[in-house]
N, C-alpha and C. Protein backbone atom coordinates (compact mmCIF):
# COMPACT_ATOMS: atom_id res chain seq x y z
N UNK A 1 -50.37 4.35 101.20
CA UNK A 1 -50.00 3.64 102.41
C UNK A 1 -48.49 3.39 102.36
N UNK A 2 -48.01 3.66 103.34
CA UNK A 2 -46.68 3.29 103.79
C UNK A 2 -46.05 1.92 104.10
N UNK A 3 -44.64 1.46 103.91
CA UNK A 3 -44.41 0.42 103.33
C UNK A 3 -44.44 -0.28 105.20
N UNK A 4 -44.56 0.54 106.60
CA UNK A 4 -44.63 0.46 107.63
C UNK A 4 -46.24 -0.17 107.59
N UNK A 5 -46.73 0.66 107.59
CA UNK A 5 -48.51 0.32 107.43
C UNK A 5 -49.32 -0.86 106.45
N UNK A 6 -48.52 -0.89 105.17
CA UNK A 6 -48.42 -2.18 104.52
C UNK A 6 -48.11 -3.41 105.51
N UNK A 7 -47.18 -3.35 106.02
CA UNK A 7 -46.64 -4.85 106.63
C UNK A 7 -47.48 -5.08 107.63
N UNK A 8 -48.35 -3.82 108.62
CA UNK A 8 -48.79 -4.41 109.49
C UNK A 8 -50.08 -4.83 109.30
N UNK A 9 -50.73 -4.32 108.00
CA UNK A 9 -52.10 -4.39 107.01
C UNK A 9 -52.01 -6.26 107.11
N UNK A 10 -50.31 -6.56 106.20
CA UNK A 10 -50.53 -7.79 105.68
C UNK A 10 -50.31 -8.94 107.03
N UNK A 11 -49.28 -8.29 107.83
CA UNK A 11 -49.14 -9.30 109.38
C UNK A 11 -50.52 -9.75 109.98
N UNK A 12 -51.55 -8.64 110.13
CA UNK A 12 -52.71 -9.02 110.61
C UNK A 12 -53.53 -10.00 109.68
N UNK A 13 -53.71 -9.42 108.43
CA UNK A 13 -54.64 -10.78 107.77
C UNK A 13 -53.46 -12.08 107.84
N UNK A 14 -52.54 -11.92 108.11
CA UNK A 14 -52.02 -13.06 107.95
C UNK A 14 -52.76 -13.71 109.40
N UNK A 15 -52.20 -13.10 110.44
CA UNK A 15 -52.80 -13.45 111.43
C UNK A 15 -54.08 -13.94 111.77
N UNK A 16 -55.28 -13.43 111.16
CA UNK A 16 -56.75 -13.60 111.40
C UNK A 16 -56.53 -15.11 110.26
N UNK A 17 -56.29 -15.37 109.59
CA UNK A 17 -56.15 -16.37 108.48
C UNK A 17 -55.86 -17.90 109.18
N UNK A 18 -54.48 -17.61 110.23
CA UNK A 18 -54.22 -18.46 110.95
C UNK A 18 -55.26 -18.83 111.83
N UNK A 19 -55.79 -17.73 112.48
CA UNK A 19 -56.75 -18.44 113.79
C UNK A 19 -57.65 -18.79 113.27
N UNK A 20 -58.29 -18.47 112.40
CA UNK A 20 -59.31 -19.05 110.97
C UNK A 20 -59.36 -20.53 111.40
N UNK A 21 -57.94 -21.18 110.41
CA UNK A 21 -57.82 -22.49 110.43
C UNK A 21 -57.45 -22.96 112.03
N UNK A 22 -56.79 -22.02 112.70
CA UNK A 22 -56.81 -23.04 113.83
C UNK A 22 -58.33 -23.09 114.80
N UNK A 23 -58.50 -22.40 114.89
CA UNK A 23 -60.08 -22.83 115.63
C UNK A 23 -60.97 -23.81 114.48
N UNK A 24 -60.86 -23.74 112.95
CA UNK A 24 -61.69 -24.85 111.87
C UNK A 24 -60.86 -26.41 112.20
N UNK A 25 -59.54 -25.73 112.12
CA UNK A 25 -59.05 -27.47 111.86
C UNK A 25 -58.18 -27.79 112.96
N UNK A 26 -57.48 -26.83 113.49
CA UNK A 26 -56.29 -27.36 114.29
C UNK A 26 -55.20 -27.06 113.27
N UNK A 27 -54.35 -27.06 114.14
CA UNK A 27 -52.63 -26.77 112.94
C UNK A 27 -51.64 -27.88 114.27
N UNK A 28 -51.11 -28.53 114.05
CA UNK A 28 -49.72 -29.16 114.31
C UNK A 28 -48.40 -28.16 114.03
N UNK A 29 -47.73 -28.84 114.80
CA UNK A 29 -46.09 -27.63 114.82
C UNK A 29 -45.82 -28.36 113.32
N UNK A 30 -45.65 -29.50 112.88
CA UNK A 30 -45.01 -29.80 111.46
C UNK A 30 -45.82 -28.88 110.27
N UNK A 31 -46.89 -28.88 110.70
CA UNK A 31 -47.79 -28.03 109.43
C UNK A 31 -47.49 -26.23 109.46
N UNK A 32 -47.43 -26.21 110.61
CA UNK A 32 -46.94 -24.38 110.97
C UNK A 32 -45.72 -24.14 110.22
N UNK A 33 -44.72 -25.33 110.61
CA UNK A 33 -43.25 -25.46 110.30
C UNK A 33 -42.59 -25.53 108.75
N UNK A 34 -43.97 -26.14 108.90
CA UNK A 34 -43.27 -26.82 106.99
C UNK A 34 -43.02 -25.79 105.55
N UNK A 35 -42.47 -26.07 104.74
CA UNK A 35 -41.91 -25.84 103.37
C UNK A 35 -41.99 -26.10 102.71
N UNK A 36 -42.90 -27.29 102.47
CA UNK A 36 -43.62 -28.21 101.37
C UNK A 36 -44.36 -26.91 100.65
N UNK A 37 -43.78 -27.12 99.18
CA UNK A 37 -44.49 -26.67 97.85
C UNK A 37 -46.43 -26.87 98.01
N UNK A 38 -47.07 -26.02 98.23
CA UNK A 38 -48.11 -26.41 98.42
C UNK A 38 -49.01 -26.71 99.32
N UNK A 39 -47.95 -26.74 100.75
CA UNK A 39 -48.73 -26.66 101.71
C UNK A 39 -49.56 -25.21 102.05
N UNK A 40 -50.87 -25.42 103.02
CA UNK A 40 -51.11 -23.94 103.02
C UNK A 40 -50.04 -23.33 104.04
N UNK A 41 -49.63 -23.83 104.42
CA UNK A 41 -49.11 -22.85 105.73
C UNK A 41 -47.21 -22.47 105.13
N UNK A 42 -47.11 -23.15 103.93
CA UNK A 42 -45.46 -23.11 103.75
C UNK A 42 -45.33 -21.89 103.96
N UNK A 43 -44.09 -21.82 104.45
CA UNK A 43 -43.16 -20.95 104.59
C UNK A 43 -44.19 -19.32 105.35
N UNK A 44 -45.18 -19.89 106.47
CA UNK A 44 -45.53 -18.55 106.91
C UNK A 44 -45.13 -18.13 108.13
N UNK A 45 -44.21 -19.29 108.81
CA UNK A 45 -43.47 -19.41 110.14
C UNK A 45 -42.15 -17.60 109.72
N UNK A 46 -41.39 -18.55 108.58
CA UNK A 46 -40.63 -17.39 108.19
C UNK A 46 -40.69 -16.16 107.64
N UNK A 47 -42.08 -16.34 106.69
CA UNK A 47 -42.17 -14.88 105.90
C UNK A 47 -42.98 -13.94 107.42
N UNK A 48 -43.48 -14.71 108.51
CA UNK A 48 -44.00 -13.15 109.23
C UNK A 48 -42.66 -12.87 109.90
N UNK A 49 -41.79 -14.08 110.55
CA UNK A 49 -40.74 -13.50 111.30
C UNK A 49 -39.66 -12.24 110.38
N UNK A 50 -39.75 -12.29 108.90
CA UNK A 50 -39.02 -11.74 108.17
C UNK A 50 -40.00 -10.51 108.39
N UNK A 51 -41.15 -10.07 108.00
CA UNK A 51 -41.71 -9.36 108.44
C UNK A 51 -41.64 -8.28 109.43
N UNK A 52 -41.85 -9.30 110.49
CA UNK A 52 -41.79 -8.95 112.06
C UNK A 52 -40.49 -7.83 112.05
N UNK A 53 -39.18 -8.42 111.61
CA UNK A 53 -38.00 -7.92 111.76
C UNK A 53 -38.03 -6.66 110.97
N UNK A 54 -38.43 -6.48 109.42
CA UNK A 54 -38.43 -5.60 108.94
C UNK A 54 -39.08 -4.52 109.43
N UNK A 55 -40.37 -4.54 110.17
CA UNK A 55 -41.52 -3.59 111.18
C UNK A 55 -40.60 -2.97 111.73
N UNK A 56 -39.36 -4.09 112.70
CA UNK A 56 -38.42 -3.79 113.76
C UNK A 56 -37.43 -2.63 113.45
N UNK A 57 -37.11 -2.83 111.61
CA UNK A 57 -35.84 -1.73 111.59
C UNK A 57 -36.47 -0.58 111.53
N UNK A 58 -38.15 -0.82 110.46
CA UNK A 58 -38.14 0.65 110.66
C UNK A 58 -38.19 1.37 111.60
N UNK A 59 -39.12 0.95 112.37
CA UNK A 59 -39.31 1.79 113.95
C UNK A 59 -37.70 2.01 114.08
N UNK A 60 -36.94 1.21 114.05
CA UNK A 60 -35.43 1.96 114.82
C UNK A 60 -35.40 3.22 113.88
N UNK A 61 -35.34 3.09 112.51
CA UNK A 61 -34.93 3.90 111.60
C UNK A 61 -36.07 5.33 111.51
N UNK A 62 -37.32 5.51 111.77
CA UNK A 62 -37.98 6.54 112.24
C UNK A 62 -37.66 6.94 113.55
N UNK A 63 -36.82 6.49 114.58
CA UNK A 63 -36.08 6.78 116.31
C UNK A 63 -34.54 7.06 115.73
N UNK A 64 -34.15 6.92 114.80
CA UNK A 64 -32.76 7.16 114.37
C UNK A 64 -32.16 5.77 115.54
N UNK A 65 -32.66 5.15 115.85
CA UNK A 65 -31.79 4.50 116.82
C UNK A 65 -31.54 3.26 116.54
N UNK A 66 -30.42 2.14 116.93
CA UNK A 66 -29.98 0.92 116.19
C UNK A 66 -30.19 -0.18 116.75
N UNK A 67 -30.46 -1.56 116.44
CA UNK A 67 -30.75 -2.86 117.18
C UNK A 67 -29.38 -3.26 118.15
């Protein structure tokens, strides 16, 4: 698997994971948001947007074309 197909493998379970807990418990913007050591949700606001972006270059970079 490709490091393209990897990210979107892991974006989706990330995704199904979230609606998981939000239809079980509910999520608040501070709990989505947060960075707390230990929370479940730390730092998943940023690692998909980091994600997201990386998906973004490749597609440019398989189009040869630039952001």
């Amino acid at each position: 698997m490709n490091e393209k197909q990897k990210l979107i493998q892991e974006m989706l379970a990330m995704q199904k994971k979230l609606i998981a807990k939000e239809q079980a418990e509910g999520i608040d913007s501070e709990e989505f948001y947060s960075t707390e050591e230990g929370a479940e949700l730390a730092g998943y606001q940023a690692k998909y947007a980091e994600m997201a972006n990386r998906l973004v270059d490749i597609a440019h970079e398989e189009k040869g074309s630039h952001r």
